[in-house]
N, C-alpha and C. Protein backbone atom coordinates (compact mmCIF):
# COMPACT_ATOMS: atom_id res chain seq x y z
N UNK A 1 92.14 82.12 78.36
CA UNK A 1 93.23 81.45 79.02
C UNK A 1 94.53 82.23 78.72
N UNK A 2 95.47 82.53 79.51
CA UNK A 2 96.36 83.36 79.12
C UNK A 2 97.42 82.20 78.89
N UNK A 3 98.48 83.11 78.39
CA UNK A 3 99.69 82.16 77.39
C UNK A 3 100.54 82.54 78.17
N UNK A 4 101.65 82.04 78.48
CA UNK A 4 102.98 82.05 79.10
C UNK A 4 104.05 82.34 78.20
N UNK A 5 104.66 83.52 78.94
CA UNK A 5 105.38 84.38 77.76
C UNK A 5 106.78 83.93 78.65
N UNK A 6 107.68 85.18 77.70
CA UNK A 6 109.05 85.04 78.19
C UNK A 6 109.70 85.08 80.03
N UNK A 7 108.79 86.04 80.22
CA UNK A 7 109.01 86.46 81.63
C UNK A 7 108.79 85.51 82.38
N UNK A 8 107.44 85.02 82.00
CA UNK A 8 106.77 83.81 83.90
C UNK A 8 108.06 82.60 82.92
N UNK A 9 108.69 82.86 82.09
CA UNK A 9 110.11 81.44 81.80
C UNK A 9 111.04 81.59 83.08
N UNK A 10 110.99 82.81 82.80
CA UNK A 10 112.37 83.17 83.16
C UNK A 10 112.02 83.44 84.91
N UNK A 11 110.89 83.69 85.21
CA UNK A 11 110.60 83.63 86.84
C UNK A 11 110.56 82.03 87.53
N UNK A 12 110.30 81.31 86.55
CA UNK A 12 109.86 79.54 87.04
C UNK A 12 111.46 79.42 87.10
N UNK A 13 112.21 79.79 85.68
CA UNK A 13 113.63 78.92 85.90
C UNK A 13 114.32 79.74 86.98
N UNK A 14 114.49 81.25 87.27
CA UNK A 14 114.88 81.06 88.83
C UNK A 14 114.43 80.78 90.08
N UNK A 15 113.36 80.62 90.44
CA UNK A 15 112.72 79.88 91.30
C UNK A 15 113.08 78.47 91.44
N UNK A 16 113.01 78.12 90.25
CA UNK A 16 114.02 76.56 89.94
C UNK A 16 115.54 76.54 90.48
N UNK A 17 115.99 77.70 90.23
CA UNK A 17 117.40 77.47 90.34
C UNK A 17 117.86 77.77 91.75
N UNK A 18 116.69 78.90 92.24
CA UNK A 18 117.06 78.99 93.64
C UNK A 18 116.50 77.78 94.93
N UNK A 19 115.39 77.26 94.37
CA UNK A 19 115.33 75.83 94.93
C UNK A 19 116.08 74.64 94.88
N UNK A 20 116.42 74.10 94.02
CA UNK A 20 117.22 73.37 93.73
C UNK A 20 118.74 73.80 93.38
N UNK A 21 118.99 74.31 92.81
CA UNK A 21 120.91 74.82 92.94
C UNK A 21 121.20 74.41 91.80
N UNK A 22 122.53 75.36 91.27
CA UNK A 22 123.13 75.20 90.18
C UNK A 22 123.88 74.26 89.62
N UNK A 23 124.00 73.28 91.03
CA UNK A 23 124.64 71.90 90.48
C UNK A 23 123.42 71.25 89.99
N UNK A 24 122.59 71.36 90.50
CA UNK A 24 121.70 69.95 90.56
C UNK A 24 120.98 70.08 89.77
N UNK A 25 120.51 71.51 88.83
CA UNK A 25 119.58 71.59 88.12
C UNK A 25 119.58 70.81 86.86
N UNK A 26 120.86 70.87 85.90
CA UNK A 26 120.83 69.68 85.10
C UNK A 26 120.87 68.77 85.61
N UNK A 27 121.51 68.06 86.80
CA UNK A 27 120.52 66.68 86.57
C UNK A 27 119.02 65.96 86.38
N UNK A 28 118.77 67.47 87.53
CA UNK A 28 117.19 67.43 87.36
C UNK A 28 116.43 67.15 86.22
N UNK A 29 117.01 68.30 85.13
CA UNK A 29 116.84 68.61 83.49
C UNK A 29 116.45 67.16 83.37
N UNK A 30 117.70 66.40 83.01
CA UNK A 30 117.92 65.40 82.57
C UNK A 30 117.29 64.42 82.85
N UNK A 31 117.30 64.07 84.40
CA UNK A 31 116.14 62.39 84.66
C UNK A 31 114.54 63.21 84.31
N UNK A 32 114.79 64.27 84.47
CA UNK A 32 112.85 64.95 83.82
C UNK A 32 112.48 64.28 82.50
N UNK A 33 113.94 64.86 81.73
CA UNK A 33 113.49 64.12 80.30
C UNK A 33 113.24 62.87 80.31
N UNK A 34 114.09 62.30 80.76
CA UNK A 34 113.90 60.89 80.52
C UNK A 34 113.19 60.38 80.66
N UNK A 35 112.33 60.64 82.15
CA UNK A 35 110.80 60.18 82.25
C UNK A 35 110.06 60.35 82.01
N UNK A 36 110.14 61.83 81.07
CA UNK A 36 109.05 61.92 80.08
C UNK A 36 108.71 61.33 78.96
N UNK A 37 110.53 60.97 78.73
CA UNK A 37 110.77 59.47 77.73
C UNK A 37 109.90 58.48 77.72
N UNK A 38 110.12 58.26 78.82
CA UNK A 38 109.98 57.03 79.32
C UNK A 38 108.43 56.47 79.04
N UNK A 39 107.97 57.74 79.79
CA UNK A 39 106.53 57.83 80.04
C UNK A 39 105.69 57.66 78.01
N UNK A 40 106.29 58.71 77.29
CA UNK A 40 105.57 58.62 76.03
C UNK A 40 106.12 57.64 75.36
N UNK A 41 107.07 56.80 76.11
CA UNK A 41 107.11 55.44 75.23
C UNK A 41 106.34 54.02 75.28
N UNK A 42 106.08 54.58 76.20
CA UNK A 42 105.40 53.52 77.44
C UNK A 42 103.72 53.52 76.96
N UNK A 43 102.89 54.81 76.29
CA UNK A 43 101.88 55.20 76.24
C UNK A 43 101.90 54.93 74.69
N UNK A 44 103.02 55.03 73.85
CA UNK A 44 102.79 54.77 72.85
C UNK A 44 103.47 53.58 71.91
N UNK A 45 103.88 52.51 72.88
CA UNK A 45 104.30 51.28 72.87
C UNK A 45 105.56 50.91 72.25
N UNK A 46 106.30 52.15 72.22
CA UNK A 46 107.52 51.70 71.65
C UNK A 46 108.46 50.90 72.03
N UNK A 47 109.58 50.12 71.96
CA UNK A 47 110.70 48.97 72.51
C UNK A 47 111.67 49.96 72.40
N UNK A 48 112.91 50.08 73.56
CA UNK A 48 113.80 50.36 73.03
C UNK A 48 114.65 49.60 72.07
N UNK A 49 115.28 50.64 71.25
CA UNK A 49 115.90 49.81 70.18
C UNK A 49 117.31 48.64 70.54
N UNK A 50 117.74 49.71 71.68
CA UNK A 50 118.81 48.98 72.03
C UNK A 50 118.80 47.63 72.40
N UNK A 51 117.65 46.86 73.62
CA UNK A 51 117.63 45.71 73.27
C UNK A 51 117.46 44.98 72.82
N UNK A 52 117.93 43.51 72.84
CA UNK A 52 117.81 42.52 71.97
C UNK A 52 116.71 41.69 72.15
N UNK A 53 115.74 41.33 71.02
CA UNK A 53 114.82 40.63 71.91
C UNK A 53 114.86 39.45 72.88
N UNK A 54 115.50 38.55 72.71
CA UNK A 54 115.52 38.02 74.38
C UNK A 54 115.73 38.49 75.46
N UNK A 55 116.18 39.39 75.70
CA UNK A 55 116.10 40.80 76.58
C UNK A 55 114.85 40.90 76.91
N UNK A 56 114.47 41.08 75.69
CA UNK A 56 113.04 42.10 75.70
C UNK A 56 111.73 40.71 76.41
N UNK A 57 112.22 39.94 75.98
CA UNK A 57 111.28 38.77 76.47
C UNK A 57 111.39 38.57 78.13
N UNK A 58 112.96 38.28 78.22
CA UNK A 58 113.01 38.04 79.77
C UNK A 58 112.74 39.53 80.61
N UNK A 59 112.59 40.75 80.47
CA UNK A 59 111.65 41.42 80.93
C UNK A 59 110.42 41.69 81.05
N UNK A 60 109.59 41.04 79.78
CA UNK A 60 108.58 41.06 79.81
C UNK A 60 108.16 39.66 80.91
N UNK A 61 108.54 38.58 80.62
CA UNK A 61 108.08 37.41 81.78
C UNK A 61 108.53 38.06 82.77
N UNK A 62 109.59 38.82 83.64
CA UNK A 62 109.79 38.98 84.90
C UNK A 62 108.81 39.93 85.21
N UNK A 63 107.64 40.84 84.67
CA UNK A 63 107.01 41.41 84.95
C UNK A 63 105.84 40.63 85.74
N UNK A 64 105.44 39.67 84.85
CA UNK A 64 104.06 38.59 85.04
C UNK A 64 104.17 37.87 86.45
């Protein structure tokens, strides 16, 4: 299996940049992370900390 070196980086991120544009690419960056957040929090059951649990309750019933 071959490994991905510096170069195919640096060919994906301009391909990236020429698809999408230099404004938009950090945002892109950014909601990517997040849903990757999102996603391994979700898989590994974490709460965010920030809410409070009655929060956390009345989201969980509005799901059901």
């Amino acid at each position: 299996m071959p490994s991905i070196g510096p170069m195919e980086l640096i060919i994906v991120l301009a391909i990236a940049l020429i698809v999408v544009g230099p404004k938009k690419l950090p945002e892109l960056g950014k909601s990517l992370g997040g849903g990757m957040r999102e996603f391994k929090d979700s898989i590994t059951g974490k709460v965010d900390a920030d809410l409070e649990p009655a929060s956390i309750e009345t989201k969980t019933a509005d799901r059901v």
